[in-house]
C-alpha atoms as a PDB file:
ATOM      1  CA  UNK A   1      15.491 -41.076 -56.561  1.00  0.00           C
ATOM      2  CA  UNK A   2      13.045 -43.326 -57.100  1.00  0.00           C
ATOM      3  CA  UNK A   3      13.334 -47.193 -58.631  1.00  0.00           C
ATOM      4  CA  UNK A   4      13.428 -46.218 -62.873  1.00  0.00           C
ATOM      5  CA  UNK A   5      11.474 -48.163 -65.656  1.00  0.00           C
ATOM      6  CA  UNK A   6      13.916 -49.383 -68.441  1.00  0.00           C
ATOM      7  CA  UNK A   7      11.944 -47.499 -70.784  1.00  0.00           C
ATOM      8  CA  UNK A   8      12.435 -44.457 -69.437  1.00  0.00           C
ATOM      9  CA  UNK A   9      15.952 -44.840 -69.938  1.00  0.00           C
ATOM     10  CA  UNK A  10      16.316 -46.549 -72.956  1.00  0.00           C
ATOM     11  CA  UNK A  11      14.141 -44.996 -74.955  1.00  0.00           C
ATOM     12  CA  UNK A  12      15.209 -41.134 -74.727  1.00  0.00           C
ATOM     13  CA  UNK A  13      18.966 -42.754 -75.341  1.00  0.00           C
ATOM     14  CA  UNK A  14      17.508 -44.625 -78.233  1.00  0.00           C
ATOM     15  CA  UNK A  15      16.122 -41.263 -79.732  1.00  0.00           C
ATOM     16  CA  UNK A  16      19.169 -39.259 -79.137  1.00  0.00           C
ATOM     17  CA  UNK A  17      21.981 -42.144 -80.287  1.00  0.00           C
ATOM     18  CA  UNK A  18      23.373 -42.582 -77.247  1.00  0.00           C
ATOM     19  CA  UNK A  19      23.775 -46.242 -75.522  1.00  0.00           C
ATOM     20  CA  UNK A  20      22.613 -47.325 -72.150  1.00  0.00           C
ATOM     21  CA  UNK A  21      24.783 -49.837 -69.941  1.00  0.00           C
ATOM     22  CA  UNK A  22      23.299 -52.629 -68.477  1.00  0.00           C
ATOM     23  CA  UNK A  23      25.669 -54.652 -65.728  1.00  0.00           C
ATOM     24  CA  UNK A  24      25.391 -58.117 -64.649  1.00  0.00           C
ATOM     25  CA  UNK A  25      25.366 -58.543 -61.042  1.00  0.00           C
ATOM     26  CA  UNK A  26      26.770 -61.348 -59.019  1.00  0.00           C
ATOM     27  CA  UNK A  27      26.491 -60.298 -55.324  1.00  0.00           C
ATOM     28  CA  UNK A  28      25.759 -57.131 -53.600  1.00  0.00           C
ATOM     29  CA  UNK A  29      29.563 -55.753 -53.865  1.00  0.00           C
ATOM     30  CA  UNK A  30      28.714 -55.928 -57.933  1.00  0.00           C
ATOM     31  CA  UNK A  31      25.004 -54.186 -57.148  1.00  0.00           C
ATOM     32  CA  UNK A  32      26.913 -51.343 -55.042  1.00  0.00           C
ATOM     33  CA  UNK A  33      29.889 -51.050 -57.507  1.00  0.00           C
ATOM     34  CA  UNK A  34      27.951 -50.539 -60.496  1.00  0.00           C
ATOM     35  CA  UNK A  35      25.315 -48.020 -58.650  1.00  0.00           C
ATOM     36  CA  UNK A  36      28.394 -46.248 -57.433  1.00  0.00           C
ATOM     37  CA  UNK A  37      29.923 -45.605 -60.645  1.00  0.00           C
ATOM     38  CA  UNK A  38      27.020 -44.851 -62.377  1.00  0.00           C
ATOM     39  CA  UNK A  39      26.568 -41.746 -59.507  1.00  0.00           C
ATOM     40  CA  UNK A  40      30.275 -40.749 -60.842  1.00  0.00           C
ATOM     41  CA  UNK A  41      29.383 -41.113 -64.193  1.00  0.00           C
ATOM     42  CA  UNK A  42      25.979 -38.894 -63.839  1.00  0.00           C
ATOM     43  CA  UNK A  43      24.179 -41.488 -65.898  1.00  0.00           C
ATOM     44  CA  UNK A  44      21.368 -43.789 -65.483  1.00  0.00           C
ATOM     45  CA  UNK A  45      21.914 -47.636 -65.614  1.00  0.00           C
ATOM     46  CA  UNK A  46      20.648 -51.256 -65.395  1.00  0.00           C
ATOM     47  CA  UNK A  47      21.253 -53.835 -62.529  1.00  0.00           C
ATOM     48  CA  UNK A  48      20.531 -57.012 -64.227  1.00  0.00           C
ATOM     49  CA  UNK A  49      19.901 -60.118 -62.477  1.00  0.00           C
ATOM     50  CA  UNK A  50      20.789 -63.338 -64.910  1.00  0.00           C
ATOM     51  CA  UNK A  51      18.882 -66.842 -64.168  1.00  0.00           C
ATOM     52  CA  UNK A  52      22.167 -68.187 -63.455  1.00  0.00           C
ATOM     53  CA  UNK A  53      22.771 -65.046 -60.681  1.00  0.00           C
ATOM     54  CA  UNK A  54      19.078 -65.858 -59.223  1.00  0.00           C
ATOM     55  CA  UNK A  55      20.097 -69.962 -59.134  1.00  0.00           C
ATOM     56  CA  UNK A  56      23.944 -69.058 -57.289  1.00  0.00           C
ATOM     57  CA  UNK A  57      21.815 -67.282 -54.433  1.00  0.00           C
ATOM     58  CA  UNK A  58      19.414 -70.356 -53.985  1.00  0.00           C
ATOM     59  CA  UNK A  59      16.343 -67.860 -55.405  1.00  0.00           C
ATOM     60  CA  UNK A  60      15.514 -64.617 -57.184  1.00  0.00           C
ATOM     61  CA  UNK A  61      14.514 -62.647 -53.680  1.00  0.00           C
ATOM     62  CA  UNK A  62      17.696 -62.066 -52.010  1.00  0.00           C
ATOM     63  CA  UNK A  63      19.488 -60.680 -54.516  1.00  0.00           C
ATOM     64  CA  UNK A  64      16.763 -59.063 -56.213  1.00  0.00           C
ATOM     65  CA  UNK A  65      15.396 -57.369 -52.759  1.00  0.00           C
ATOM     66  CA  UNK A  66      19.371 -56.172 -52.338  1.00  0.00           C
ATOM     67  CA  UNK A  67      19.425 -54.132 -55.808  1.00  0.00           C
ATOM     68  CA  UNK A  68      16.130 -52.543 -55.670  1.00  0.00           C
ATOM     69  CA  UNK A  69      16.777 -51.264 -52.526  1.00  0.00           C
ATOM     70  CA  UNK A  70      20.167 -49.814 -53.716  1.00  0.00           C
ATOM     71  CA  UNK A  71      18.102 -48.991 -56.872  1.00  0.00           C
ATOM     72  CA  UNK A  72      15.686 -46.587 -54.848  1.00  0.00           C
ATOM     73  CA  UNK A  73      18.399 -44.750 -52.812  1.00  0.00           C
ATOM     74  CA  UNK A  74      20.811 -44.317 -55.679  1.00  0.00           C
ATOM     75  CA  UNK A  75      21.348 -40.414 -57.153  1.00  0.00           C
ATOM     76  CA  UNK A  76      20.994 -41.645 -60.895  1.00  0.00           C
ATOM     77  CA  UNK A  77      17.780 -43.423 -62.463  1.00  0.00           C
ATOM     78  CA  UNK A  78      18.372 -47.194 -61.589  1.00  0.00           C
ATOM     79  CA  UNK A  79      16.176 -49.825 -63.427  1.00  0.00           C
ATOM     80  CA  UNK A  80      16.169 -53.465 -62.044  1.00  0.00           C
ATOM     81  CA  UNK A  81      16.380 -55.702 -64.754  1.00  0.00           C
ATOM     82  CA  UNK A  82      15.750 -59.716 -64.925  1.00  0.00           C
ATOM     83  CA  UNK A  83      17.838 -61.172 -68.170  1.00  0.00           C
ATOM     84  CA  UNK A  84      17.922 -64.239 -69.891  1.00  0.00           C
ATOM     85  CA  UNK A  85      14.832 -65.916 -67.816  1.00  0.00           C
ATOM     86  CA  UNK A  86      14.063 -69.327 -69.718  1.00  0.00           C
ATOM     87  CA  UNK A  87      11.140 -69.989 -67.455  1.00  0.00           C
ATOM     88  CA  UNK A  88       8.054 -68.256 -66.965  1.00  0.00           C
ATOM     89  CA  UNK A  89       7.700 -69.251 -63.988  1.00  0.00           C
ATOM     90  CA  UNK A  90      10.741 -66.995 -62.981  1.00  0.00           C
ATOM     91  CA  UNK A  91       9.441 -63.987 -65.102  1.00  0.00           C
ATOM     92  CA  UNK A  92       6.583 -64.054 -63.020  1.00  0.00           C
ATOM     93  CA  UNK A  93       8.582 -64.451 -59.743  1.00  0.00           C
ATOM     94  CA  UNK A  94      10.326 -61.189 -61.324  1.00  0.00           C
ATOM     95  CA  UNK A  95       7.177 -59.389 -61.666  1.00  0.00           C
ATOM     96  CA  UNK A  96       5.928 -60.060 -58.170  1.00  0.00           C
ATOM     97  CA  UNK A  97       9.186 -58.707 -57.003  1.00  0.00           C
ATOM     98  CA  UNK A  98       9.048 -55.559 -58.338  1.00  0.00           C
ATOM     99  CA  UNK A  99      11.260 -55.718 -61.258  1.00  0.00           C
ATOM    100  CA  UNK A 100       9.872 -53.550 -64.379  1.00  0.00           C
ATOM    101  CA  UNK A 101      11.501 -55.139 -67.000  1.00  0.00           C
ATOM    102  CA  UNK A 102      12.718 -58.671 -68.013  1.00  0.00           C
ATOM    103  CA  UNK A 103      14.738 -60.691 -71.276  1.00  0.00           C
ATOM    104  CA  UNK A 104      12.738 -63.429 -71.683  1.00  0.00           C
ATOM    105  CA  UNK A 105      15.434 -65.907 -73.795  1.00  0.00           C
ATOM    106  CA  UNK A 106      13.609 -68.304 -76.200  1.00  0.00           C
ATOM    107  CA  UNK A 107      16.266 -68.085 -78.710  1.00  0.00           C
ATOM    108  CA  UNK A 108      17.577 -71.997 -78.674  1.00  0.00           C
ATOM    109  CA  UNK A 109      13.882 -73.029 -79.972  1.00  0.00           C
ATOM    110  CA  UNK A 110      13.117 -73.026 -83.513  1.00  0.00           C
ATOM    111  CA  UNK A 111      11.609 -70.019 -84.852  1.00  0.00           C
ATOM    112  CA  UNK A 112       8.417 -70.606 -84.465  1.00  0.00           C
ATOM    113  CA  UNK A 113       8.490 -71.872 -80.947  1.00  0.00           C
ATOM    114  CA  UNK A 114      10.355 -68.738 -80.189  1.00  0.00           C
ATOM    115  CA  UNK A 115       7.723 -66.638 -81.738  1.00  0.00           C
ATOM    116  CA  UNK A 116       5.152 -68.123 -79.907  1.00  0.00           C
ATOM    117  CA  UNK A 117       6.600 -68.542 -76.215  1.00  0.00           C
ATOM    118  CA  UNK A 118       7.770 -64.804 -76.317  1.00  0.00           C
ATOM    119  CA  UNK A 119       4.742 -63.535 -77.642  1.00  0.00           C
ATOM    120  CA  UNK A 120       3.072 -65.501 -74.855  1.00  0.00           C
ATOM    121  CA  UNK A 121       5.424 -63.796 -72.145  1.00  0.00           C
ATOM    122  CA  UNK A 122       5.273 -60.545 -73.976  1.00  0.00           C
ATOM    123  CA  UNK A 123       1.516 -60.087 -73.529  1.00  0.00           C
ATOM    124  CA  UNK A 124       1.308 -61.599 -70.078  1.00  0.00           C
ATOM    125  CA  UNK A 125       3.941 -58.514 -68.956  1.00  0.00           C
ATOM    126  CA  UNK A 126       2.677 -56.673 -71.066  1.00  0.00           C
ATOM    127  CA  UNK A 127      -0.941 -56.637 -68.856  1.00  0.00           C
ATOM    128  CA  UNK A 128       0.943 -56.243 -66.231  1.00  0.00           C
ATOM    129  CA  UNK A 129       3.308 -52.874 -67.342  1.00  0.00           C
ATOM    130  CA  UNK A 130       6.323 -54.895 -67.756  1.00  0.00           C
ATOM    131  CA  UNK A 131       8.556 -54.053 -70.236  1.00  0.00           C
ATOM    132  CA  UNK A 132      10.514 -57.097 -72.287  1.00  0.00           C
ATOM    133  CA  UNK A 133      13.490 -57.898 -74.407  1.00  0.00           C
ATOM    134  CA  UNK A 134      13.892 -60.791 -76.460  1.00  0.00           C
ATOM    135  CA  UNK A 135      17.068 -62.288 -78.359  1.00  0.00           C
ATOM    136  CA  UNK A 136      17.443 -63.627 -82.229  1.00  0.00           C
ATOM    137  CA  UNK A 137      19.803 -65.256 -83.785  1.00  0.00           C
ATOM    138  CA  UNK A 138      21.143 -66.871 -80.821  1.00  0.00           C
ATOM    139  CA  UNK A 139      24.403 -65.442 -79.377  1.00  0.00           C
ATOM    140  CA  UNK A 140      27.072 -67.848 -78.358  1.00  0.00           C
ATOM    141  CA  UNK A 141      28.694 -68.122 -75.541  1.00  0.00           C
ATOM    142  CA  UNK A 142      26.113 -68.855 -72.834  1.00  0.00           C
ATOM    143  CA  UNK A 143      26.922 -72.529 -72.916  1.00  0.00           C
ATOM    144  CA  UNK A 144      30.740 -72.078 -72.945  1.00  0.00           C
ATOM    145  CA  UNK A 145      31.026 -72.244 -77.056  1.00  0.00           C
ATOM    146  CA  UNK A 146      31.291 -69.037 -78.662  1.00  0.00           C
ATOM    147  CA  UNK A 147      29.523 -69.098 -81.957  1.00  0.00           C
ATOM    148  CA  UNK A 148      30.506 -65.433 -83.496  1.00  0.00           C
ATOM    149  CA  UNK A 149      29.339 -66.772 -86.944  1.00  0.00           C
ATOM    150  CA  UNK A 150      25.915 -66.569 -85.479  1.00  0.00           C
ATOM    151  CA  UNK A 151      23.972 -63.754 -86.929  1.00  0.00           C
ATOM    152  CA  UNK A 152      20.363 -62.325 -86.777  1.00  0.00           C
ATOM    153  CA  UNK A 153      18.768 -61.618 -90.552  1.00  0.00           C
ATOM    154  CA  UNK A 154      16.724 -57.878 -90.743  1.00  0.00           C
ATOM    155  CA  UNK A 155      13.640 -59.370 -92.216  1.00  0.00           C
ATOM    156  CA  UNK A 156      13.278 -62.343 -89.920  1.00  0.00           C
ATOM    157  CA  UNK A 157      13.818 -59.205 -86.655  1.00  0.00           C
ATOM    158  CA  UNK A 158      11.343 -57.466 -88.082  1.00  0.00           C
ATOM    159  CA  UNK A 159       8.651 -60.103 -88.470  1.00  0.00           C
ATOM    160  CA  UNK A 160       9.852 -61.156 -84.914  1.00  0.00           C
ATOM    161  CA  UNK A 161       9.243 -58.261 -83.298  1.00  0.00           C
ATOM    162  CA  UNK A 162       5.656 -57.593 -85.153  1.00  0.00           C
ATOM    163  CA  UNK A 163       4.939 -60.734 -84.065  1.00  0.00           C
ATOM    164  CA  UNK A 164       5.517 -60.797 -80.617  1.00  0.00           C
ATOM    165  CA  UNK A 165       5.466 -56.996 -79.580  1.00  0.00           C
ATOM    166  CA  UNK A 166       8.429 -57.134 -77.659  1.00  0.00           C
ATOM    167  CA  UNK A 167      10.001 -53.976 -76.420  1.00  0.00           C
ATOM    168  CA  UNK A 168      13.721 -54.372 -77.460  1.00  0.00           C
ATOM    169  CA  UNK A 169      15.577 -57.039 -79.447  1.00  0.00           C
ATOM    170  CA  UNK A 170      19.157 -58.785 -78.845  1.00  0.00           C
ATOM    171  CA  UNK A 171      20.603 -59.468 -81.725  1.00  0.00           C
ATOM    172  CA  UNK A 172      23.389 -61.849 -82.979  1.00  0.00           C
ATOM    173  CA  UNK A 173      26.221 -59.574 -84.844  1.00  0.00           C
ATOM    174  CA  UNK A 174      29.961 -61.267 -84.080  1.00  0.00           C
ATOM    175  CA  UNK A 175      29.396 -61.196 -80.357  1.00  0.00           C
ATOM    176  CA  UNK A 176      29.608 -64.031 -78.001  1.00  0.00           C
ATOM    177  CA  UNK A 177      29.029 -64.267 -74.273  1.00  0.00           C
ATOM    178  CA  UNK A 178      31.797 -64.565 -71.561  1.00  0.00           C
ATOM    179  CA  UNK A 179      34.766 -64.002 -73.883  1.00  0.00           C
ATOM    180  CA  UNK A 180      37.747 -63.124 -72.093  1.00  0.00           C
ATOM    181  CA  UNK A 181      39.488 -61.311 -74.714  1.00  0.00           C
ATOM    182  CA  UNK A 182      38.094 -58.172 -76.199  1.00  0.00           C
ATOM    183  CA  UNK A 183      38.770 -59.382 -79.589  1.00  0.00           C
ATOM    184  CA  UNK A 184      35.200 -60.172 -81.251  1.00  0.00           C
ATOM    185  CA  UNK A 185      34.387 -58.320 -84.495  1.00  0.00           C
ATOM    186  CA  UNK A 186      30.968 -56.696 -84.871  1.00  0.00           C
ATOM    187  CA  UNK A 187      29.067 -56.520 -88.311  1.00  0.00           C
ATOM    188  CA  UNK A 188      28.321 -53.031 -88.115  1.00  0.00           C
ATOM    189  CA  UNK A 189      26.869 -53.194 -91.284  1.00  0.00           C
ATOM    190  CA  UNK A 190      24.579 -55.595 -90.235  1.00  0.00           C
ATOM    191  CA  UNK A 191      23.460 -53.631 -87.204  1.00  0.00           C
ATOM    192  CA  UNK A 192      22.895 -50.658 -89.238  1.00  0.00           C
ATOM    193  CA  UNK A 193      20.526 -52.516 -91.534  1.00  0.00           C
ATOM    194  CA  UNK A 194      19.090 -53.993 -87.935  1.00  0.00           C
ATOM    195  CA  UNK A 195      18.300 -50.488 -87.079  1.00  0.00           C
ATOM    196  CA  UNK A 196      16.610 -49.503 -89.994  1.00  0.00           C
ATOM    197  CA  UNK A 197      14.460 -52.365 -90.171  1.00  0.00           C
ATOM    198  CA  UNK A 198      13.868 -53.039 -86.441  1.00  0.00           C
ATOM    199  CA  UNK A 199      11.174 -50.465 -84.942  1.00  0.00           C
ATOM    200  CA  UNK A 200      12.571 -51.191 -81.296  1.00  0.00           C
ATOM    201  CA  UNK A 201      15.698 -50.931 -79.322  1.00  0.00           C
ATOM    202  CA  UNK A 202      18.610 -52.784 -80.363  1.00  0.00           C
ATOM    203  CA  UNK A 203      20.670 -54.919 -77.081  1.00  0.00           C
ATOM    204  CA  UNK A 204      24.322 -55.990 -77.506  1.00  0.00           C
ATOM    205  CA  UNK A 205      24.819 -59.739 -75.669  1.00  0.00           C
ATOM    206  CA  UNK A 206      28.288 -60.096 -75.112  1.00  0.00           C
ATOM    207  CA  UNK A 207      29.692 -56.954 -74.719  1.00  0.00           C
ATOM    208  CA  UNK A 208      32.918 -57.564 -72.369  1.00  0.00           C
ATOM    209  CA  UNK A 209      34.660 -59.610 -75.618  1.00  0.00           C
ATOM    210  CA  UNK A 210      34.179 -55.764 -77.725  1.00  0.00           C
ATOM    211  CA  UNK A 211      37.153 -53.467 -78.102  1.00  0.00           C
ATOM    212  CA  UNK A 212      36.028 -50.209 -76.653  1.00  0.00           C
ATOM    213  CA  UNK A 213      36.175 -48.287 -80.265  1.00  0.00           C
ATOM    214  CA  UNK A 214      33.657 -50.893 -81.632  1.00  0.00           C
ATOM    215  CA  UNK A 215      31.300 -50.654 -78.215  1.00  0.00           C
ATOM    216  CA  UNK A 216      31.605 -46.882 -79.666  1.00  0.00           C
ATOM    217  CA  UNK A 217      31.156 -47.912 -83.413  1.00  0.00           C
ATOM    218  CA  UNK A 218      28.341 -50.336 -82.553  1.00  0.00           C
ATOM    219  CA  UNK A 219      25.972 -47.319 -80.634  1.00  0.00           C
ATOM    220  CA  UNK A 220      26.935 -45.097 -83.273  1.00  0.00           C
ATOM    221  CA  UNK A 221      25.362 -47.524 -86.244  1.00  0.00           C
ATOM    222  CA  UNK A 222      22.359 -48.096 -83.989  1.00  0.00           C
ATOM    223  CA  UNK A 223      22.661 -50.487 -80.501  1.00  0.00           C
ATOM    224  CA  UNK A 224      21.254 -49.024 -78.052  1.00  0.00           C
ATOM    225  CA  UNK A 225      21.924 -51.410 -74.597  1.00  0.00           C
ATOM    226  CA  UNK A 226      24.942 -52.544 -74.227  1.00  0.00           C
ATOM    227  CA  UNK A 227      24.853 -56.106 -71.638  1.00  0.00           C
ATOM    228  CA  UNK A 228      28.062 -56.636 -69.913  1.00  0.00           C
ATOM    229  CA  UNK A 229      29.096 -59.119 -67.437  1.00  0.00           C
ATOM    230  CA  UNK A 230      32.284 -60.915 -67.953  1.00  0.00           C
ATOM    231  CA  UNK A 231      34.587 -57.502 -67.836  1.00  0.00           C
ATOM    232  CA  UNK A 232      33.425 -56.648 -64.288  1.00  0.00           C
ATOM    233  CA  UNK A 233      34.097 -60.249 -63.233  1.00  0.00           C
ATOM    234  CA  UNK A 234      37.860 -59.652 -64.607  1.00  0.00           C
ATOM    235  CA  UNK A 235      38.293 -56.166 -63.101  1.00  0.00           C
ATOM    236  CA  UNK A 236      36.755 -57.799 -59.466  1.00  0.00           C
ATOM    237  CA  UNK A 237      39.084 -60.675 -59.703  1.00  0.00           C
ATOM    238  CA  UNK A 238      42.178 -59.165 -60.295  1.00  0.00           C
ATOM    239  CA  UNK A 239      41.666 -56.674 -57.856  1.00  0.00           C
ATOM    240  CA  UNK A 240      41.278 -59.053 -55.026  1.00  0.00           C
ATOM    241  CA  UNK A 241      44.141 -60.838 -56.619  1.00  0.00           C
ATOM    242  CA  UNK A 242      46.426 -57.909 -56.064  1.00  0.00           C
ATOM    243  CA  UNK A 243      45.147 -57.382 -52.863  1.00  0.00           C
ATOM    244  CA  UNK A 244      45.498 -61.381 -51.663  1.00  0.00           C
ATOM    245  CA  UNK A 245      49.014 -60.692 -53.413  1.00  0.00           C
ATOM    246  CA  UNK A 246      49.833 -57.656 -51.052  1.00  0.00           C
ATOM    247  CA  UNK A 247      48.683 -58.824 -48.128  1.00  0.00           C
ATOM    248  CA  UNK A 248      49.269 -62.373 -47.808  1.00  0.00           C
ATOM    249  CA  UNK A 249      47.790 -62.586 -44.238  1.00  0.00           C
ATOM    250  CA  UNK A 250      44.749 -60.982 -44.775  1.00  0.00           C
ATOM    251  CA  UNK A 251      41.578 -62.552 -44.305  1.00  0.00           C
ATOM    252  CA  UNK A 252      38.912 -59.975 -43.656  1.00  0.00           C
ATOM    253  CA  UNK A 253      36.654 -60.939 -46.914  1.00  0.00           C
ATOM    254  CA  UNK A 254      35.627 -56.768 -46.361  1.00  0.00           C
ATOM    255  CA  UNK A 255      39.852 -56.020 -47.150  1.00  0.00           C
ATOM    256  CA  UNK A 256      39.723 -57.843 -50.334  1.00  0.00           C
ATOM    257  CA  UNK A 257      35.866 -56.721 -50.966  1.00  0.00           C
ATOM    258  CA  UNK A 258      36.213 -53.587 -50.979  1.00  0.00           C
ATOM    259  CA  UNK A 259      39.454 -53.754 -53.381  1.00  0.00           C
ATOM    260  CA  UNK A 260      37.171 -55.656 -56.226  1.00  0.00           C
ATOM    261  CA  UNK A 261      34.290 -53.519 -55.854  1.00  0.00           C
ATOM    262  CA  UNK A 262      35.945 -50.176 -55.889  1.00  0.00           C
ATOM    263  CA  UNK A 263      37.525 -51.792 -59.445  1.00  0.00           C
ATOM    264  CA  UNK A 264      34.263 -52.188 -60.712  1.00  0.00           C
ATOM    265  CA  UNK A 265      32.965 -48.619 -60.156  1.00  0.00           C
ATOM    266  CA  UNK A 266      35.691 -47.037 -61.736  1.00  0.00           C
ATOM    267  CA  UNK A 267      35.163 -49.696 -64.680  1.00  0.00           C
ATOM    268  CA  UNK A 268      31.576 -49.223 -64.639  1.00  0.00           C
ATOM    269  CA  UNK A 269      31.743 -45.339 -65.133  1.00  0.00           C
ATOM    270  CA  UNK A 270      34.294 -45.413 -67.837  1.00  0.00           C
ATOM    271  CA  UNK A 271      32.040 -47.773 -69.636  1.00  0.00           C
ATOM    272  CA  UNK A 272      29.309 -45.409 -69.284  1.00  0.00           C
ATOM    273  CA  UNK A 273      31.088 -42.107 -70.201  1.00  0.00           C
ATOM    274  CA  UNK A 274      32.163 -44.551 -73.623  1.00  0.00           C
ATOM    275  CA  UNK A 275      28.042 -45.709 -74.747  1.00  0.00           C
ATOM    276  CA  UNK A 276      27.298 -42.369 -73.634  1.00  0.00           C
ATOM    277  CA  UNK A 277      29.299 -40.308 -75.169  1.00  0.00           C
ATOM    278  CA  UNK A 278      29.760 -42.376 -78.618  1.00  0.00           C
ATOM    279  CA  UNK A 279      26.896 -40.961 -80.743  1.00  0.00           C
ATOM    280  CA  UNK A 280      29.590 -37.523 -80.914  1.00  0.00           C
ATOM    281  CA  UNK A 281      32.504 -37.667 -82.982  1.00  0.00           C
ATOM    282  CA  UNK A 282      35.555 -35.625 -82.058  1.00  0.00           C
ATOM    283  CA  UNK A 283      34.310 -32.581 -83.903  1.00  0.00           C
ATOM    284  CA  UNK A 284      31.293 -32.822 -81.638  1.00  0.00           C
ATOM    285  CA  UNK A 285      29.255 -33.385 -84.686  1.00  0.00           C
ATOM    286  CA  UNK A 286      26.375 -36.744 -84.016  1.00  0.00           C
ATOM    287  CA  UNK A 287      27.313 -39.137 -86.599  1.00  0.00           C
ATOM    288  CA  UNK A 288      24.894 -39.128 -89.531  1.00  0.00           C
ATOM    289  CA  UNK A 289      21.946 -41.643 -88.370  1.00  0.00           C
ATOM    290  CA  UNK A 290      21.497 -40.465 -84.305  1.00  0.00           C
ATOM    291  CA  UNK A 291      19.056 -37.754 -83.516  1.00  0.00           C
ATOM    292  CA  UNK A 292      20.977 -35.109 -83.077  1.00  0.00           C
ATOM    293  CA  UNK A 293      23.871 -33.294 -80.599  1.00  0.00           C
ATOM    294  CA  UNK A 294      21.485 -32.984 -77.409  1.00  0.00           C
ATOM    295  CA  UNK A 295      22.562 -35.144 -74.630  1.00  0.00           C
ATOM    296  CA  UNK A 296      19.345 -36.675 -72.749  1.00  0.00           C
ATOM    297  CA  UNK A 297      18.961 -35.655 -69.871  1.00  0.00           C
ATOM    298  CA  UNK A 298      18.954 -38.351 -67.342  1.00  0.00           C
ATOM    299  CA  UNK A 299      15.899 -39.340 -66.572  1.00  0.00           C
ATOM    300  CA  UNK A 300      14.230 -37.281 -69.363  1.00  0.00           C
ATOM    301  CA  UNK A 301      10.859 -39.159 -69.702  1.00  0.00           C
ATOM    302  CA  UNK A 302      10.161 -40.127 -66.212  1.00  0.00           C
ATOM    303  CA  UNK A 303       7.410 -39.845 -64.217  1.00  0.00           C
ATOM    304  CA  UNK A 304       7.000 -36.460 -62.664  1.00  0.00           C
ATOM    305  CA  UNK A 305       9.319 -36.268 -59.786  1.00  0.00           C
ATOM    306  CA  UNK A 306      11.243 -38.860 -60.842  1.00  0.00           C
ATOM    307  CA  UNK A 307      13.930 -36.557 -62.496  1.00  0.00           C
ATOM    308  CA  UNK A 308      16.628 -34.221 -60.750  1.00  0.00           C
ATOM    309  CA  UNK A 309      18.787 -31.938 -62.646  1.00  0.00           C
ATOM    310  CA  UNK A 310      20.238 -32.935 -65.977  1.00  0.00           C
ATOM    311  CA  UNK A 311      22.860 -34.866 -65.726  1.00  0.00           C
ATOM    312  CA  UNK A 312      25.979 -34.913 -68.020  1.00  0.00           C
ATOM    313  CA  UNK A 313      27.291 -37.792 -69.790  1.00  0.00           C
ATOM    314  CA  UNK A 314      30.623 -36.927 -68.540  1.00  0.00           C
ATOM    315  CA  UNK A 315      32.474 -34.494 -65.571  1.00  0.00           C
END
């Protein structure tokens, strides 16, 4: 199948109330994990590449080169994905790459400054057929300090994304970046009135510290990508944990590998049966708010050819 544009998977799920995951990666056992579990899930989803991934491997190409290759032999629309860049200069390195899509993070500047700088990147990608996401209201966590009492007003969103045309918006609602515990509480009110007043896609920063009935709750009142990184690094870890634990003498790194990616999959695909599947209550009913009952079909939108058969959101 070939390599997917992020708008052709957010938007249809955006238009039919359903959320799209988007995965950190870390190495190439992350990049095949999540790809794998997205083909059991029959669902598209995002590989993204952070700025701190792209610094761990030296540079952007390696790693970059190893998901859009699994990205154009995957079964399920794949999108390649470069998030919080804080450079130009690596959103361009993106570009020349071949990734379609990037979250260019100015949100530490003043408001102004981050006006400017994104609407800068966003019309230099823009040229160029690049879709971009932006954050406001800066989420916490990203320095080590979680800062859930950070949150993004409607009005200022919605003069932010006039402003700089971006594509989607992350917004700051009671989640914080690389929480260990799934114990952060989202303002669904607040993302509601996000919704209504924001024209684009709404992203979720900080996913992994989200109970899985608010991940539900928060695509139901109107977020539409869901980022998460720090869950598949637990799942990974204590899988090679067990399997260190086990077998004591092993030292194969493939043994232990293999353990921590095949954790992720399954982790991955529950995840995306959950944003899938949350714009449906249990009477099958869309909550009041999403587009309707019909599940997109994955890759509805795409280029010809670039579509199979519908896919289900779950088997």
């Amino acid at each position: 199948m070939p390599l997917a544009a992020m708008g052709e998977i957010v938007e249809p799920a955006r238009a039919a109330g359903f959320g799209v995951c988007a995965f950190n990666v870390i190495g190439i056992e992350h990049a095949e994990a999540i790809v794998a579990g997205a083909e059991t899930a029959r669902a598209p989803v995002v590989l993204a590449i952070s700025e701190n991934c792209a610094s761990y491997h030296g540079a952007l190409e390696p790693i970059a080169g190893a998901c859009l290759a699994l990205a154009r032999r995957a079964r399920v629309p794949v999108a390649v994905h470069l998030d919080h860049a804080s450079s130009a200069e690596l959103v361009k390195a993106a570009v020349e790459l071949g990734l379609g899509s990037v979250m260019y993070d100015a949100s530490a500047l003043r408001y102004a400054d981050n006006v400017r700088a994104t609407a800068e990147t966003a019309h230099w990608c823009h040229g160029r057929g690049i879709w971009v996401e932006a954050e406001l209201g800066e989420i916490g966590g990203k320095d080590g300090v979680h800062s859930p009492s950070a949150r993004t007003d409607p009005d200022e969103a919605a003069g932010f994304v006039a402003a700089t045309a971006v594509d989607a918006l992350a917004v700051a609602v009671g989640s914080s970046h690389a929480m260990l515990t799934r114990v952060a509480v989202l303002d669904l009110g607040l993302i509601a009135r996000l919704h209504r007043a924001v024209g684009v896609p709404l992203v979720l920063h900080g996913s992994s510290g989200v109970p899985d009935q608010d991940l539900a709750a928060a695509v139901r009142a109107g977020m539409t990508k869901i980022n998460i990184a720090t869950q598949l690094n637990k799942v990974f870890t204590a899988a090679v944990r067990a399997c260190l634990t086990a077998e004591p003498a092993a030292v194969d790194p493939r043994r232990y590998g293999s353990a921590g990616r095949d954790a992720i999959a399954a982790e991955v695909a529950r995840l995306l049966r959950l944003t899938r599947t949350a714009g449906i209550v249990e009477t099958g009913i869309v909550q009041e708010g999403t587009a309707g009952p019909r599940e997109p079909a994955v890759g509805e939108g795409a280029k010809a050819g670039g579509a199979g058969e519908p896919l289900s959101p779950v088997e």
